[in-house]
C-alpha atoms as a PDB file:
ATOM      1  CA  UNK A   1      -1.944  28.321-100.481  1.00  0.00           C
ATOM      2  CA  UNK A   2      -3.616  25.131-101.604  1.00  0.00           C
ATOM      3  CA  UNK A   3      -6.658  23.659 -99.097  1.00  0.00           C
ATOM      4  CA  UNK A   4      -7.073  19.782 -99.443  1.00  0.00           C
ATOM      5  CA  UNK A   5     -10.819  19.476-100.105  1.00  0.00           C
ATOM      6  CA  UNK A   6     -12.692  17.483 -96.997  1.00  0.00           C
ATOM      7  CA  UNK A   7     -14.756  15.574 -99.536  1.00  0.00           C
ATOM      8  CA  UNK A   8     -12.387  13.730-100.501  1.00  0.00           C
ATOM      9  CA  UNK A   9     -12.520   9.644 -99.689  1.00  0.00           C
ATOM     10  CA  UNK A  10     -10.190   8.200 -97.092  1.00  0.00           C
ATOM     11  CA  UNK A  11      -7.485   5.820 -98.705  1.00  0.00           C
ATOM     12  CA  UNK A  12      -9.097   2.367 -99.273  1.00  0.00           C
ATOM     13  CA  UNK A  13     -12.269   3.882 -99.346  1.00  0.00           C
ATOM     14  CA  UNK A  14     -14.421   3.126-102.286  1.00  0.00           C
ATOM     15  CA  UNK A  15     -17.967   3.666-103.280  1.00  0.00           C
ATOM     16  CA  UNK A  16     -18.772   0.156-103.532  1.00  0.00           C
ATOM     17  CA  UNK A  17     -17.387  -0.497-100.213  1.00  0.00           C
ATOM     18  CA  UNK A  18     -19.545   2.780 -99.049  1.00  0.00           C
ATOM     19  CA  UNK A  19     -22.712   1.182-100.480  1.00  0.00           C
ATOM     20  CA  UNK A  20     -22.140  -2.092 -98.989  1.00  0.00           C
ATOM     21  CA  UNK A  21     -21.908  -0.703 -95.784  1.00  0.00           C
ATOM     22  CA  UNK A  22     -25.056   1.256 -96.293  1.00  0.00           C
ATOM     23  CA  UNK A  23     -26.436  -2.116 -97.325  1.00  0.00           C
ATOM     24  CA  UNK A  24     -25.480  -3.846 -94.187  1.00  0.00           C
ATOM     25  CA  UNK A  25     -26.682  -0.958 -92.174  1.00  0.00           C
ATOM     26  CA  UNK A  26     -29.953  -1.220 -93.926  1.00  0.00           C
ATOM     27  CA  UNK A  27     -30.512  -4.923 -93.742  1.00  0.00           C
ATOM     28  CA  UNK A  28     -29.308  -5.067 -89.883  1.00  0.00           C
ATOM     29  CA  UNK A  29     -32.048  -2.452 -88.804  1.00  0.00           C
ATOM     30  CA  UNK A  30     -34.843  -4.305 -90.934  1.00  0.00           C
ATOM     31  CA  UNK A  31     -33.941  -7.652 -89.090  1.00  0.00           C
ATOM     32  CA  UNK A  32     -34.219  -6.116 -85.897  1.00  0.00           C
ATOM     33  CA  UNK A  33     -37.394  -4.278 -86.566  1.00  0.00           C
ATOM     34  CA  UNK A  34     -38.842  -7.366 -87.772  1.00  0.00           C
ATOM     35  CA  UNK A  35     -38.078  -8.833 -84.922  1.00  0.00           C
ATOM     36  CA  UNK A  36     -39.314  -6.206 -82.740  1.00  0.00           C
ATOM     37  CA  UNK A  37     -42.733  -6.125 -84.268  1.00  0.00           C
ATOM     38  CA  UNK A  38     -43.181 -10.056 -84.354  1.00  0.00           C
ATOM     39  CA  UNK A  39     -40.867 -11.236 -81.623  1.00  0.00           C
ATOM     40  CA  UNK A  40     -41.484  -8.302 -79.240  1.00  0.00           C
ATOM     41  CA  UNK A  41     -45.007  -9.527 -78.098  1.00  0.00           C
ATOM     42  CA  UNK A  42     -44.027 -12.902 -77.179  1.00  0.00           C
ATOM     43  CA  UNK A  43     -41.666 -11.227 -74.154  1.00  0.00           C
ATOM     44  CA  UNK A  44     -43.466 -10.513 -71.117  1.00  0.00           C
ATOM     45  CA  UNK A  45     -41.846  -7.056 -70.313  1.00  0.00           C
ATOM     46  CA  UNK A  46     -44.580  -4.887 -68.400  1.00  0.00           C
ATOM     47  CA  UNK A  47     -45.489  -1.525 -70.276  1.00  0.00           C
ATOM     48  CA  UNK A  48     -44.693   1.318 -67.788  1.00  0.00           C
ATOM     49  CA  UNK A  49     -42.915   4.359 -68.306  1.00  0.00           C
ATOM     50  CA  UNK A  50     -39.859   3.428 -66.351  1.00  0.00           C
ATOM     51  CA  UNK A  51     -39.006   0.463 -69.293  1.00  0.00           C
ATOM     52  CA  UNK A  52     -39.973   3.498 -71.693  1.00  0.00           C
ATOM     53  CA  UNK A  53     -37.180   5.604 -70.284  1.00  0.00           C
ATOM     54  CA  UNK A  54     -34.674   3.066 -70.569  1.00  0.00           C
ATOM     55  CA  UNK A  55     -35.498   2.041 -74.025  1.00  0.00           C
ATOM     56  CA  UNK A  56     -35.119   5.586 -75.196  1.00  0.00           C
ATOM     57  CA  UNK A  57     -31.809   6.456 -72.791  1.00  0.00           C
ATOM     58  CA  UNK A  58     -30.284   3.014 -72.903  1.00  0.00           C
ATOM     59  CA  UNK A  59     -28.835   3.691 -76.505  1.00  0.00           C
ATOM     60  CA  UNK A  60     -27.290   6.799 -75.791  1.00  0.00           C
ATOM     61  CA  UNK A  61     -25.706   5.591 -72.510  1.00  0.00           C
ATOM     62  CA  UNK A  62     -24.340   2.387 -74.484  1.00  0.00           C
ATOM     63  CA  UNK A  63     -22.471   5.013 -76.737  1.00  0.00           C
ATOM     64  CA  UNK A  64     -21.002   7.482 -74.678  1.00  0.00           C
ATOM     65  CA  UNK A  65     -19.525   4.292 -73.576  1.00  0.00           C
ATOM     66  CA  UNK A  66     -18.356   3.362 -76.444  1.00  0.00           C
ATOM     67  CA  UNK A  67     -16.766   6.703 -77.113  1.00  0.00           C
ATOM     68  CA  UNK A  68     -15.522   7.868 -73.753  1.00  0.00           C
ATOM     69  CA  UNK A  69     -13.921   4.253 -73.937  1.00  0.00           C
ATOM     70  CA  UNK A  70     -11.925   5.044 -77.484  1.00  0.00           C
ATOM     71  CA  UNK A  71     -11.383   8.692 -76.457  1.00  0.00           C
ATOM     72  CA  UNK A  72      -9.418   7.226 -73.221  1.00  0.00           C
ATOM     73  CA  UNK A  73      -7.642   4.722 -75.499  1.00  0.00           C
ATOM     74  CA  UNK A  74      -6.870   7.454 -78.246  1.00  0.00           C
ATOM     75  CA  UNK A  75      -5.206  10.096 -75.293  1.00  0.00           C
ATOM     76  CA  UNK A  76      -3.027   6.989 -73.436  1.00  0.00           C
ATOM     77  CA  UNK A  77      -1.942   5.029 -76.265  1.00  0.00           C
ATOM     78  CA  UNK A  78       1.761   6.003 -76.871  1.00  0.00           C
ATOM     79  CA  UNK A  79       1.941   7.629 -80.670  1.00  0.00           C
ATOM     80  CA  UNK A  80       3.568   5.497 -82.899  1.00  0.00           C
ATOM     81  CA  UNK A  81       4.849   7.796 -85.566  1.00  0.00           C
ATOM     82  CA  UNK A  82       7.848   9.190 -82.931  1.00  0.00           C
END
């Protein structure tokens, strides 16, 4: 018995594309730091521990979202291959 190696790319997939992505990824979070740092002062957002916790839980929340929303779409979509 053969095993298909799990390293291998998905179809379409390219390094080039790979590294653009990375690129993208990389250039998006520098922007938004930026922006942060030198943007983030000029709000008036009071510094308490509350707007702490939902900085740091906020993100996590927005993606079980996200996921719970494409795991519910995944389960009731009718399968197209039948």
């Amino acid at each position: 018995m053969s095993q298909q190696s799990s390293i291998e790319p998905k179809p379409g997939m390219t390094m080039e594309s790979n590294i653009g992505f990375v690129l993208k990824v990389a250039i998006a979070s520098g922007v938004l730091s930026a922006a942060i740092k030198y943007l983030g002062p000029y709000l008036s957002i009071p510094p308490t521990s509350a707007i702490a916790g939902i900085c740091v839980v906020l993100p996590t929340l927005v993606l079980l979202a996200v996921f719970a929303r494409r795991l519910y779409f995944q389960r009731h979509t009718p399968n197209q291959s039948e």
